[in-house]
PDB file of N, CA and C in Angstrom:
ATOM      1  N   UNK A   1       4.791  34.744  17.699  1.00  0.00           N
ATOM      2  CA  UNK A   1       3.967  35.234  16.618  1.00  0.00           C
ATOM      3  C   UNK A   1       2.800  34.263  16.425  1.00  0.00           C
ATOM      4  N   UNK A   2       1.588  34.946  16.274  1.00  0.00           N
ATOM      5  CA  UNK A   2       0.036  33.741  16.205  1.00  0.00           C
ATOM      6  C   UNK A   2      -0.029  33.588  14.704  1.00  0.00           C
ATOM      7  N   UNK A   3      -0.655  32.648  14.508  1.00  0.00           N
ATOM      8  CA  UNK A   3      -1.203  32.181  13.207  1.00  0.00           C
ATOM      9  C   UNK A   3      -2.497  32.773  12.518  1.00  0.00           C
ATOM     10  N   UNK A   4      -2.718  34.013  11.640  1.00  0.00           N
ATOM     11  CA  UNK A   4      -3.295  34.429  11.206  1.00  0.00           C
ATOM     12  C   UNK A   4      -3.835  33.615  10.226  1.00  0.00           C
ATOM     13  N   UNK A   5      -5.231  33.821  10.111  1.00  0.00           N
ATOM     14  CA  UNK A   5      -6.360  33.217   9.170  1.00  0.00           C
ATOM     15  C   UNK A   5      -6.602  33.031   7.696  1.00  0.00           C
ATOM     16  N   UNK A   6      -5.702  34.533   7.558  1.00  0.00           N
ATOM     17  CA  UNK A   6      -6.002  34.799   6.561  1.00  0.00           C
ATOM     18  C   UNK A   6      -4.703  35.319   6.110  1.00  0.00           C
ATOM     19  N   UNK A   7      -4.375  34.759   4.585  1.00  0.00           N
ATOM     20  CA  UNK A   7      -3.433  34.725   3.616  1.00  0.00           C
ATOM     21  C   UNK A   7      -3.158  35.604   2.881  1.00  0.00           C
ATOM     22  N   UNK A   8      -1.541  35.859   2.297  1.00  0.00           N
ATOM     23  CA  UNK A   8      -1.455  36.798   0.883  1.00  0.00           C
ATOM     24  C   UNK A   8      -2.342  35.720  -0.040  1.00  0.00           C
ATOM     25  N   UNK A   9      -2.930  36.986  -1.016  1.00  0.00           N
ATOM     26  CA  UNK A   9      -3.553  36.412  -2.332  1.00  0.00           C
ATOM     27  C   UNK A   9      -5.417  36.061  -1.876  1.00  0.00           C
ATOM     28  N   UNK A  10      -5.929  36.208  -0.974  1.00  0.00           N
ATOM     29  CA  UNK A  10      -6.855  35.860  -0.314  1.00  0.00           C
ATOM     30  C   UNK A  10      -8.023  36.769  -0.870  1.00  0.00           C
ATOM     31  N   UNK A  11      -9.367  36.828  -1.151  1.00  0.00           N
ATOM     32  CA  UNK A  11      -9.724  37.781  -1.277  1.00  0.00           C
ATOM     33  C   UNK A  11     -11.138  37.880  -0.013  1.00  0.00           C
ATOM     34  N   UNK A  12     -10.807  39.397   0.004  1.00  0.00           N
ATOM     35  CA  UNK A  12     -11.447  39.406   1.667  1.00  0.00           C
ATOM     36  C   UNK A  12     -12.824  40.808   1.507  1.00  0.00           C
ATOM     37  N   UNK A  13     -13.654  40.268   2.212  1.00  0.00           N
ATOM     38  CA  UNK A  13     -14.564  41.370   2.595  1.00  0.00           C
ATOM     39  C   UNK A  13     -14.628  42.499   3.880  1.00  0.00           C
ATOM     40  N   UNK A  14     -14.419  43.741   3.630  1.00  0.00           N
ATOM     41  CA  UNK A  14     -14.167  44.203   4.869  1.00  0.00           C
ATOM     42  C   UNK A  14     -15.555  44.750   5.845  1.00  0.00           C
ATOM     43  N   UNK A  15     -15.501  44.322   7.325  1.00  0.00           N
ATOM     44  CA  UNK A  15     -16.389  44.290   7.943  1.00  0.00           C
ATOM     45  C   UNK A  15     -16.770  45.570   8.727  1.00  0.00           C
ATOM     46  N   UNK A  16     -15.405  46.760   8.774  1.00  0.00           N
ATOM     47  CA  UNK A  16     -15.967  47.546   9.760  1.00  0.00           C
ATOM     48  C   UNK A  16     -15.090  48.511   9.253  1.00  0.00           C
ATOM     49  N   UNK A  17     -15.158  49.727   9.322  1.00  0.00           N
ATOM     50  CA  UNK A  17     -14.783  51.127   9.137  1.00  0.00           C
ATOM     51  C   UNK A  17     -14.844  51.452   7.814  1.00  0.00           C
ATOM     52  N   UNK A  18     -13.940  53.054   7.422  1.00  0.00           N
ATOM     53  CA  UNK A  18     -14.669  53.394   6.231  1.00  0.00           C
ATOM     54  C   UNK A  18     -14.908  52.598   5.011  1.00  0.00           C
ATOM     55  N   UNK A  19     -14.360  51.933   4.764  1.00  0.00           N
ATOM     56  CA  UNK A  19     -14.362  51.138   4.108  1.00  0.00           C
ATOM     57  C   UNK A  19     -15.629  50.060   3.737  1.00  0.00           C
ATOM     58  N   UNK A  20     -16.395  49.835   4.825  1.00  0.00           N
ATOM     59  CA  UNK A  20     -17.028  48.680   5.176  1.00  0.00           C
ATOM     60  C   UNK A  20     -18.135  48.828   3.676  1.00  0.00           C
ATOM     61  N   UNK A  21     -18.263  46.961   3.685  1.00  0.00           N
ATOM     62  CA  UNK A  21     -18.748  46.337   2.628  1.00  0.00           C
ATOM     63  C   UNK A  21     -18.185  45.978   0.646  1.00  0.00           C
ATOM     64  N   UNK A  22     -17.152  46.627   1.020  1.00  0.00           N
ATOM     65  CA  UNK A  22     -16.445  46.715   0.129  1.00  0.00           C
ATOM     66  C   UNK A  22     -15.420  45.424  -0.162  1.00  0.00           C
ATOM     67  N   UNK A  23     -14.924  44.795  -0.989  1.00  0.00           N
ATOM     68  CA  UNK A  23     -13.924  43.433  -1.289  1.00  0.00           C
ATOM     69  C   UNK A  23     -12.672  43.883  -1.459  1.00  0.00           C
ATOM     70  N   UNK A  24     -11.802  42.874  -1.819  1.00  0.00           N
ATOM     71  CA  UNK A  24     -10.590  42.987  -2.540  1.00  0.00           C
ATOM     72  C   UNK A  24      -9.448  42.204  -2.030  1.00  0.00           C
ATOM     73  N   UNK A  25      -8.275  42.125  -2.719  1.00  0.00           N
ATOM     74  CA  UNK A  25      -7.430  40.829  -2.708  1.00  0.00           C
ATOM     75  C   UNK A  25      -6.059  41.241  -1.812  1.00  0.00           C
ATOM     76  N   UNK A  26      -5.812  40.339  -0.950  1.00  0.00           N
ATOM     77  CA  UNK A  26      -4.903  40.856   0.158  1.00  0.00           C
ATOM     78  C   UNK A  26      -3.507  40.823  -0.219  1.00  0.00           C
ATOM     79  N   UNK A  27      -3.045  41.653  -0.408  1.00  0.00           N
ATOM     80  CA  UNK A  27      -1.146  42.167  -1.191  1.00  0.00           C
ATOM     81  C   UNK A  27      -0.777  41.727  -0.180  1.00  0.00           C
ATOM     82  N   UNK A  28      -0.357  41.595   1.228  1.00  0.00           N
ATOM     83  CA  UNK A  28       0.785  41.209   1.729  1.00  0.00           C
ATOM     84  C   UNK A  28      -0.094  41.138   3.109  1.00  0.00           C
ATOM     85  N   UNK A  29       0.495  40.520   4.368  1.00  0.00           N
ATOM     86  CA  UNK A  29       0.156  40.590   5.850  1.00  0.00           C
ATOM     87  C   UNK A  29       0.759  40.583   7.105  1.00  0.00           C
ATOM     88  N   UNK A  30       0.877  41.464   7.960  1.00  0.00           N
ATOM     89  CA  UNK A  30       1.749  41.665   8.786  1.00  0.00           C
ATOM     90  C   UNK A  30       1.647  40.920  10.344  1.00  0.00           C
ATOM     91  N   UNK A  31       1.817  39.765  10.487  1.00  0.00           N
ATOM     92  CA  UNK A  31       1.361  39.301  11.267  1.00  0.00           C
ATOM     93  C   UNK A  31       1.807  39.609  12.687  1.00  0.00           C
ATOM     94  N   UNK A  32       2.638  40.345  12.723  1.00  0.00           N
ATOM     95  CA  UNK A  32       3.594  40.717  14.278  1.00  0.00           C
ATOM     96  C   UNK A  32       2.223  42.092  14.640  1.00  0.00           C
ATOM     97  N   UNK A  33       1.484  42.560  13.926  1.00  0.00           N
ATOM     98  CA  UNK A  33       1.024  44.283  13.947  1.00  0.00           C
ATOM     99  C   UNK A  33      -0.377  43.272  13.784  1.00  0.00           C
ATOM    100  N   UNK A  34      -0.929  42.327  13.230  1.00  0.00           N
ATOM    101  CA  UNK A  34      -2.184  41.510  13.211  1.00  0.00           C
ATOM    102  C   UNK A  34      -2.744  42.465  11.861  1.00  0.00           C
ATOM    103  N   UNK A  35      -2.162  43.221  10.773  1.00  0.00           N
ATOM    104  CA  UNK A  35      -2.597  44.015   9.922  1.00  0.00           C
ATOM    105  C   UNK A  35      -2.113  43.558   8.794  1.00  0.00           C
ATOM    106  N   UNK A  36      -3.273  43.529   7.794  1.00  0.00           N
ATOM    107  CA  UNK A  36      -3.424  43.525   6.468  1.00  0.00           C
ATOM    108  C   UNK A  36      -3.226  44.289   5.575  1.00  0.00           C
ATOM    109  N   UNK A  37      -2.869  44.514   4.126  1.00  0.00           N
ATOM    110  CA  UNK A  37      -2.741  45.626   3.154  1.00  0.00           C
ATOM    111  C   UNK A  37      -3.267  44.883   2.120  1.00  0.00           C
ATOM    112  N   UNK A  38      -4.975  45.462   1.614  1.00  0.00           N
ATOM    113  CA  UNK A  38      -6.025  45.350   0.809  1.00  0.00           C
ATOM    114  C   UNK A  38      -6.076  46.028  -0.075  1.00  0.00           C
ATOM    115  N   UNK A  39      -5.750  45.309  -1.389  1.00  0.00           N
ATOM    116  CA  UNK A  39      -6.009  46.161  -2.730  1.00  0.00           C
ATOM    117  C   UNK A  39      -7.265  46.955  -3.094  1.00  0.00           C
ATOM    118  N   UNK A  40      -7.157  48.218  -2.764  1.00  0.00           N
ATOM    119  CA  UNK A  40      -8.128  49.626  -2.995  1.00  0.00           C
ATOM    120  C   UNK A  40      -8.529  49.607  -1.822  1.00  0.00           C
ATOM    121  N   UNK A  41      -8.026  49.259  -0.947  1.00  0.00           N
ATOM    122  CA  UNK A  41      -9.085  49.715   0.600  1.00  0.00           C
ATOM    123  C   UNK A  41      -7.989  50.005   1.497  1.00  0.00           C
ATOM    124  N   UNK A  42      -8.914  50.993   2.255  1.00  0.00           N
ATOM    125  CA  UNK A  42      -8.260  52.214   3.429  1.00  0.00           C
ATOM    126  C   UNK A  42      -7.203  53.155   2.327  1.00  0.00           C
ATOM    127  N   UNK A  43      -7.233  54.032   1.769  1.00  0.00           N
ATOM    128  CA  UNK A  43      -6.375  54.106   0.764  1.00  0.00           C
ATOM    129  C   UNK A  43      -5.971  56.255   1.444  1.00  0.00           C
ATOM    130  N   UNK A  44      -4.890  55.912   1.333  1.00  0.00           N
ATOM    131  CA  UNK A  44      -4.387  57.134   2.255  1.00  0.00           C
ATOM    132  C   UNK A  44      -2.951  58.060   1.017  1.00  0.00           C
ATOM    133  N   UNK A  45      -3.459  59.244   1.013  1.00  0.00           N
ATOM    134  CA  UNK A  45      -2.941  60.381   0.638  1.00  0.00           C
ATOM    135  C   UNK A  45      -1.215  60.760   1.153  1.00  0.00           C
ATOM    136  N   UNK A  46      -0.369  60.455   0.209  1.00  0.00           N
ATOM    137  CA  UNK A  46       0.828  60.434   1.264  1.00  0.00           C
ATOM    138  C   UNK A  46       1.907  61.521  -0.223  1.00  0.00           C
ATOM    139  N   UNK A  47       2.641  62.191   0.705  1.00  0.00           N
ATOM    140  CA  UNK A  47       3.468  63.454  -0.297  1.00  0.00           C
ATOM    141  C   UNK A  47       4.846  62.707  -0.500  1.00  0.00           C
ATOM    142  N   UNK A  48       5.464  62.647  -1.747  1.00  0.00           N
ATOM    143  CA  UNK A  48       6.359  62.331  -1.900  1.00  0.00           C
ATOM    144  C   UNK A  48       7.639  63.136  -2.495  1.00  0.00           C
ATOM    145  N   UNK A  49       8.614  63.437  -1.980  1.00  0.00           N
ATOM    146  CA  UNK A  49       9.928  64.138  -3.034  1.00  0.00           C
ATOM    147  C   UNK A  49      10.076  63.876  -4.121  1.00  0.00           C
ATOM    148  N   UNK A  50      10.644  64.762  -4.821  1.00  0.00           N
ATOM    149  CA  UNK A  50      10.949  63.989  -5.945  1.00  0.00           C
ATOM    150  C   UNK A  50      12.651  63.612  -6.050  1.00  0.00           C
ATOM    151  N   UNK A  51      12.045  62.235  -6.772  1.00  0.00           N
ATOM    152  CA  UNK A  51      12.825  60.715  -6.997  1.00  0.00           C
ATOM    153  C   UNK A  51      13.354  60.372  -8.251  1.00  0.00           C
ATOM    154  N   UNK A  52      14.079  59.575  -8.730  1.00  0.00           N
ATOM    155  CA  UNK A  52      14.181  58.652 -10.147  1.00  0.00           C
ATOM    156  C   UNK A  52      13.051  58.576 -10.413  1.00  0.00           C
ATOM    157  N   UNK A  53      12.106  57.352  -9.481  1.00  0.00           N
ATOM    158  CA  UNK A  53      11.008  56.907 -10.124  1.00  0.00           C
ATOM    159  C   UNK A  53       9.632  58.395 -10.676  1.00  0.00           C
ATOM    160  N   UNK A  54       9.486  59.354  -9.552  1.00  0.00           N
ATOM    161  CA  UNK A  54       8.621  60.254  -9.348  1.00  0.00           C
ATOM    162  C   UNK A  54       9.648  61.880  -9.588  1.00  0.00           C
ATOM    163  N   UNK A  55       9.965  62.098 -11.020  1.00  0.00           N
ATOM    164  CA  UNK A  55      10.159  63.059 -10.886  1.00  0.00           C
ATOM    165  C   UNK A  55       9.993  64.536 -10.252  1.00  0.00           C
ATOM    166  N   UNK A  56       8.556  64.380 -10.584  1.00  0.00           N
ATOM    167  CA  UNK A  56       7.837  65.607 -10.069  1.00  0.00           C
ATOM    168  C   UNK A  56       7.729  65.528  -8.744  1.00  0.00           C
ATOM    169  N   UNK A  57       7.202  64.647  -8.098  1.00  0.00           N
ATOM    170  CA  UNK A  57       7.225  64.180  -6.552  1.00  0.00           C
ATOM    171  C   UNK A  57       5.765  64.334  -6.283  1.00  0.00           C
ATOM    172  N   UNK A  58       5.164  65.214  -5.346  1.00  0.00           N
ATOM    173  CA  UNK A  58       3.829  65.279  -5.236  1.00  0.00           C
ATOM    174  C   UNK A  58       3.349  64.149  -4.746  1.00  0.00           C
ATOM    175  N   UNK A  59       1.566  64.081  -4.674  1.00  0.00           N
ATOM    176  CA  UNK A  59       0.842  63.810  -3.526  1.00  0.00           C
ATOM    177  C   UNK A  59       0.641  61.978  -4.416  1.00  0.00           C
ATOM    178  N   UNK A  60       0.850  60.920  -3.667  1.00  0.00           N
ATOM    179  CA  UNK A  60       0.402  59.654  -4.442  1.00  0.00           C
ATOM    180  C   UNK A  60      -0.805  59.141  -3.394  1.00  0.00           C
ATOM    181  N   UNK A  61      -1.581  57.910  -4.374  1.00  0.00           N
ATOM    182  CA  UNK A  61      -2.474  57.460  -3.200  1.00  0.00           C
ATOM    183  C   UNK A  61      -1.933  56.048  -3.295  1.00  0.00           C
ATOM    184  N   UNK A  62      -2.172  55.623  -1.650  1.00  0.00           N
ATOM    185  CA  UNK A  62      -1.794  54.280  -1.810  1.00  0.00           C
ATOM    186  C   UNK A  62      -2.303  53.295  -0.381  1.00  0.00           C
ATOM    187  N   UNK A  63      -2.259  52.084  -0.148  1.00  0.00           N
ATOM    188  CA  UNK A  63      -3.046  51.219   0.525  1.00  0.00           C
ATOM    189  C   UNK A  63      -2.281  51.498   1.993  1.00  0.00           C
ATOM    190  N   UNK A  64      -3.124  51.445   2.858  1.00  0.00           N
ATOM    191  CA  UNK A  64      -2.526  51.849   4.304  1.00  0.00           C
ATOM    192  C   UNK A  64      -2.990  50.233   5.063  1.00  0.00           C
ATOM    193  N   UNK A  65      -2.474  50.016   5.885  1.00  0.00           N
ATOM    194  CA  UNK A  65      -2.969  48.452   6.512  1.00  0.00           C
ATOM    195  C   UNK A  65      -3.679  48.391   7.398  1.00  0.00           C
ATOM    196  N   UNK A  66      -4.994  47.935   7.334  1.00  0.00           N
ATOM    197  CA  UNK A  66      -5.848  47.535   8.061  1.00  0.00           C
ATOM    198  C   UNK A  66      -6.243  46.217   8.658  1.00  0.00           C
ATOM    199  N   UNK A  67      -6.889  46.603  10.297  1.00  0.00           N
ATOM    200  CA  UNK A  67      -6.568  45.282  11.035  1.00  0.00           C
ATOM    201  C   UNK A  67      -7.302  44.364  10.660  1.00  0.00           C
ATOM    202  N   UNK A  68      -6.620  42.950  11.347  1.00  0.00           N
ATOM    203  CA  UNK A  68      -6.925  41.855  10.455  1.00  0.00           C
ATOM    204  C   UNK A  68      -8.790  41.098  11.101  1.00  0.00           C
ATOM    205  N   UNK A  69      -8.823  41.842  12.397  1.00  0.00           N
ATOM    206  CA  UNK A  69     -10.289  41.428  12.429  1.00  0.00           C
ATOM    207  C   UNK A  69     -11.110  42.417  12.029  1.00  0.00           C
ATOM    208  N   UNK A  70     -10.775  43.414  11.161  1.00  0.00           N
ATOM    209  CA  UNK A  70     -12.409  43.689  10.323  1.00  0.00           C
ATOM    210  C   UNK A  70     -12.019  43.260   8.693  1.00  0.00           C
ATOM    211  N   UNK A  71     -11.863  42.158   8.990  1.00  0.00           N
ATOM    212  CA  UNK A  71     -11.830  41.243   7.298  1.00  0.00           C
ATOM    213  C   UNK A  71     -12.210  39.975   7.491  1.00  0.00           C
ATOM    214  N   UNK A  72     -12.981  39.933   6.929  1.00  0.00           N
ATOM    215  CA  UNK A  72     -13.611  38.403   6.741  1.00  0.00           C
ATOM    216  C   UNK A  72     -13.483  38.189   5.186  1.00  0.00           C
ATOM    217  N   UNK A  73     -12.944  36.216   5.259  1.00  0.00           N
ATOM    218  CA  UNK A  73     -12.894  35.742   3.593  1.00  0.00           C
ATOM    219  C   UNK A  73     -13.855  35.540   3.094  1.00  0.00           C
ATOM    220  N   UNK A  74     -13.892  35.630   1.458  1.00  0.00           N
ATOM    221  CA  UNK A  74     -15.246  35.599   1.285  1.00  0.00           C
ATOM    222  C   UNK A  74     -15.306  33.876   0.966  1.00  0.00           C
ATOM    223  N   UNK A  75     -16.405  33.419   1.150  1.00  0.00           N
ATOM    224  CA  UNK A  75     -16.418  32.134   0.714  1.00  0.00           C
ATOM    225  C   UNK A  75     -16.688  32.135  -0.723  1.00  0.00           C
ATOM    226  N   UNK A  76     -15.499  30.656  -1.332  1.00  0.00           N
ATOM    227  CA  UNK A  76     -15.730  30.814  -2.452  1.00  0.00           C
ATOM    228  C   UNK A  76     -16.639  30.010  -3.526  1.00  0.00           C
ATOM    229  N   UNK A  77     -17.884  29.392  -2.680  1.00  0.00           N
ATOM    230  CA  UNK A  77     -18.566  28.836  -2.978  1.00  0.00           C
ATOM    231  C   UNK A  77     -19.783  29.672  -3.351  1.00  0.00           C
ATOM    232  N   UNK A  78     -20.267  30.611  -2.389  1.00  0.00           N
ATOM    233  CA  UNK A  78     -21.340  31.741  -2.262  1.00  0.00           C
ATOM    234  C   UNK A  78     -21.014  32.968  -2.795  1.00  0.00           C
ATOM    235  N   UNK A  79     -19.519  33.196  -2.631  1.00  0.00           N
ATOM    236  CA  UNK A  79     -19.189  34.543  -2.584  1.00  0.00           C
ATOM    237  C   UNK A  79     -20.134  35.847  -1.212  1.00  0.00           C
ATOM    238  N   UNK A  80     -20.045  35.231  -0.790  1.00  0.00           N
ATOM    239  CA  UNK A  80     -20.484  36.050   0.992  1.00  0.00           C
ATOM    240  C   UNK A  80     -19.100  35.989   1.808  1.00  0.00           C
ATOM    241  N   UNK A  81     -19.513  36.640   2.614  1.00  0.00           N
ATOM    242  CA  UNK A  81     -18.411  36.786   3.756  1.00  0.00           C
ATOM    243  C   UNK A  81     -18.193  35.403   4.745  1.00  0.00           C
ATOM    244  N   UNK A  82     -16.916  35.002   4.744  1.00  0.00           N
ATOM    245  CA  UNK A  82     -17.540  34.019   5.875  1.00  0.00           C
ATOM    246  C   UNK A  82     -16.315  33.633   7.172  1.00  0.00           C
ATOM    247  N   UNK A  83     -16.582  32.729   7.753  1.00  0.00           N
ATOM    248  CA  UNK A  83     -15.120  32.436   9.016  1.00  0.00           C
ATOM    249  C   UNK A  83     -14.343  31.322   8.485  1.00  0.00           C
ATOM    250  N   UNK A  84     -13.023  31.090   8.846  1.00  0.00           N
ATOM    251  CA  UNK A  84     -12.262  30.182   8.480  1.00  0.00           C
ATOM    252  C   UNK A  84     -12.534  29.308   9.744  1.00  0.00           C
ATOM    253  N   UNK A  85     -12.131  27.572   9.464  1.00  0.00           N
ATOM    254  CA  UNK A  85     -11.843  26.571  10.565  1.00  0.00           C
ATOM    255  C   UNK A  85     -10.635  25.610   9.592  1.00  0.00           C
ATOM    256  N   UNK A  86     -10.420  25.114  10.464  1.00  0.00           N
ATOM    257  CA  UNK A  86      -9.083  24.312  10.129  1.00  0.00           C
ATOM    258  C   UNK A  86      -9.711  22.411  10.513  1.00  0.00           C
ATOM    259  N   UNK A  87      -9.378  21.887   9.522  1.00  0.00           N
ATOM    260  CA  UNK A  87      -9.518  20.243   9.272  1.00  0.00           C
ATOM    261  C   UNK A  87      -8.419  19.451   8.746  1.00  0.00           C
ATOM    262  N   UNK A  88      -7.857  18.576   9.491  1.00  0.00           N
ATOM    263  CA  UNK A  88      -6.593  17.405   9.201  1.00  0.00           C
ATOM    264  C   UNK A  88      -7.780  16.820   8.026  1.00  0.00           C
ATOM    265  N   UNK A  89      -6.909  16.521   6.906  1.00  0.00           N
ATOM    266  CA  UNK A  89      -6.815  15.908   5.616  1.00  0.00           C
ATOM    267  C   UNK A  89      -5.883  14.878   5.644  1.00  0.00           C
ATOM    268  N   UNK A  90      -5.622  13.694   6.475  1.00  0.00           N
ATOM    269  CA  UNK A  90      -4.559  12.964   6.486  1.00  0.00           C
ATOM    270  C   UNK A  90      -3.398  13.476   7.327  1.00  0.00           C
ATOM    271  N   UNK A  91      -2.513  13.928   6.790  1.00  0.00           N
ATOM    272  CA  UNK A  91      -1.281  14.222   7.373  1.00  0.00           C
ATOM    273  C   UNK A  91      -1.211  16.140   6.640  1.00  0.00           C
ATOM    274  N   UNK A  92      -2.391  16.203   6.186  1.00  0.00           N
ATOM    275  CA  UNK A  92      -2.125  17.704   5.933  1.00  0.00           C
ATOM    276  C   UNK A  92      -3.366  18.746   6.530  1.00  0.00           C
ATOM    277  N   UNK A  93      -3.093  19.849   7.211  1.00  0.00           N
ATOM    278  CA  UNK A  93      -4.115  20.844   7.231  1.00  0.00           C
ATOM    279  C   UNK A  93      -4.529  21.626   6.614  1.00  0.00           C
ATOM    280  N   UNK A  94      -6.137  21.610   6.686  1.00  0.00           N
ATOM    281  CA  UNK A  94      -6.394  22.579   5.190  1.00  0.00           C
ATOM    282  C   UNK A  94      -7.311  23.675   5.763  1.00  0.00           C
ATOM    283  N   UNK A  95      -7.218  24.567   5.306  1.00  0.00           N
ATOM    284  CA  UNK A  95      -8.487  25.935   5.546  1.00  0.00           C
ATOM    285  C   UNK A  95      -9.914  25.420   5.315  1.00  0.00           C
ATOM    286  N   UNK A  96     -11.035  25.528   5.735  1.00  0.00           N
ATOM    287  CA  UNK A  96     -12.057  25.936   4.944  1.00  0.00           C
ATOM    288  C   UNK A  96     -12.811  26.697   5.247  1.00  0.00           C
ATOM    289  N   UNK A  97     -14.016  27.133   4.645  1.00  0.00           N
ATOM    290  CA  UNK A  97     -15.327  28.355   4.720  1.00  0.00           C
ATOM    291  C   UNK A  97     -15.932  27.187   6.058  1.00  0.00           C
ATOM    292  N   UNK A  98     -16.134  27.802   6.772  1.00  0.00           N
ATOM    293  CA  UNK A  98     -17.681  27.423   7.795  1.00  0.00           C
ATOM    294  C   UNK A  98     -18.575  27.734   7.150  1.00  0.00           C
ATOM    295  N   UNK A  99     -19.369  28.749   6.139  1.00  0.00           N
ATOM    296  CA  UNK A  99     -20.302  28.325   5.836  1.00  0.00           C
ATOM    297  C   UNK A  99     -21.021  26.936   4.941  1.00  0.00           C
ATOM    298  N   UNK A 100     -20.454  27.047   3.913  1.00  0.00           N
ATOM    299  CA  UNK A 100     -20.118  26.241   3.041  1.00  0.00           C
ATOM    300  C   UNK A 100     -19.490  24.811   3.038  1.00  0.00           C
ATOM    301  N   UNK A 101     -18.507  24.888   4.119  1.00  0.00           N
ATOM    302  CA  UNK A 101     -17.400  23.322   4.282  1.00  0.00           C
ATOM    303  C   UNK A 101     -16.652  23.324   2.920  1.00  0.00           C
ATOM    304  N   UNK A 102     -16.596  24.354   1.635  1.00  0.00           N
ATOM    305  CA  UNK A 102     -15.581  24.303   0.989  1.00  0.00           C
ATOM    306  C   UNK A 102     -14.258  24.659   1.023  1.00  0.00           C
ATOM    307  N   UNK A 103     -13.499  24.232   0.873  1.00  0.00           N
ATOM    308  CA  UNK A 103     -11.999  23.904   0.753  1.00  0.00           C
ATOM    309  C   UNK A 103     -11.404  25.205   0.453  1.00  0.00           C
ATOM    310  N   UNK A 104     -10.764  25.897   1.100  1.00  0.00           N
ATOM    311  CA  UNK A 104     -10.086  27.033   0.573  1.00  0.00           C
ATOM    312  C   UNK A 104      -8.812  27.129   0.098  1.00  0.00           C
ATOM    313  N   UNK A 105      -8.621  27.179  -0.874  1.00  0.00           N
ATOM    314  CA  UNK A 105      -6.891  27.050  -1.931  1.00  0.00           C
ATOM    315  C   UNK A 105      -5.944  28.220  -1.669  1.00  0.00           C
TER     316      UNK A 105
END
């Protein structure tokens, strides 16, 4: 399994399909599939039975996962889109923006 760039909790700009130009904060990441699931983006129409939770059942909308190279983080210095690089801090590695050189938390 590779080391993906980009984190739960992250907030990301998306670079390519319907979606494109649009933000939002990354719910979870699938790193075996290289796919992301972005709060309000790619958002797909799916029918459900009815349940406990969903009595009625019917049509819900909800986040479908999109791949992890059309997302770029935004830097959080500019707020633009930007690339991650990796820098030893002592005995620890830390993320940061390439544009910027700020520190990503």
């Amino acid at each position: 399994m590779k080391k993906l760039r980009i984190k739960k909790g992250d907030t990301v700009y998306v670079n390519a399909g319907n979606d494109k130009g649009q933000t939002g904060k990354v719910l979870s990441v699938d790193p075996a599939k290289d796919r992301a699931i972005v709060e309000g983006i790619n958002m797909v129409s799916k029918s459900t039975k009815p349940n406990s939770k969903q009595p009625q059942g019917g049509i819900i909308k909800q986040e479908a996962p999109i791949h992890i190279s059309n997302l770029n983080l935004i830097d959080p210095k500019s707020g633009k889109p930007t690339r991650v690089g990796y820098k030893m801090d002592g005995e620890k590695k830390i993320r940061y923006a390439k544009k910027s050189g700020e520190e990503i938390k």
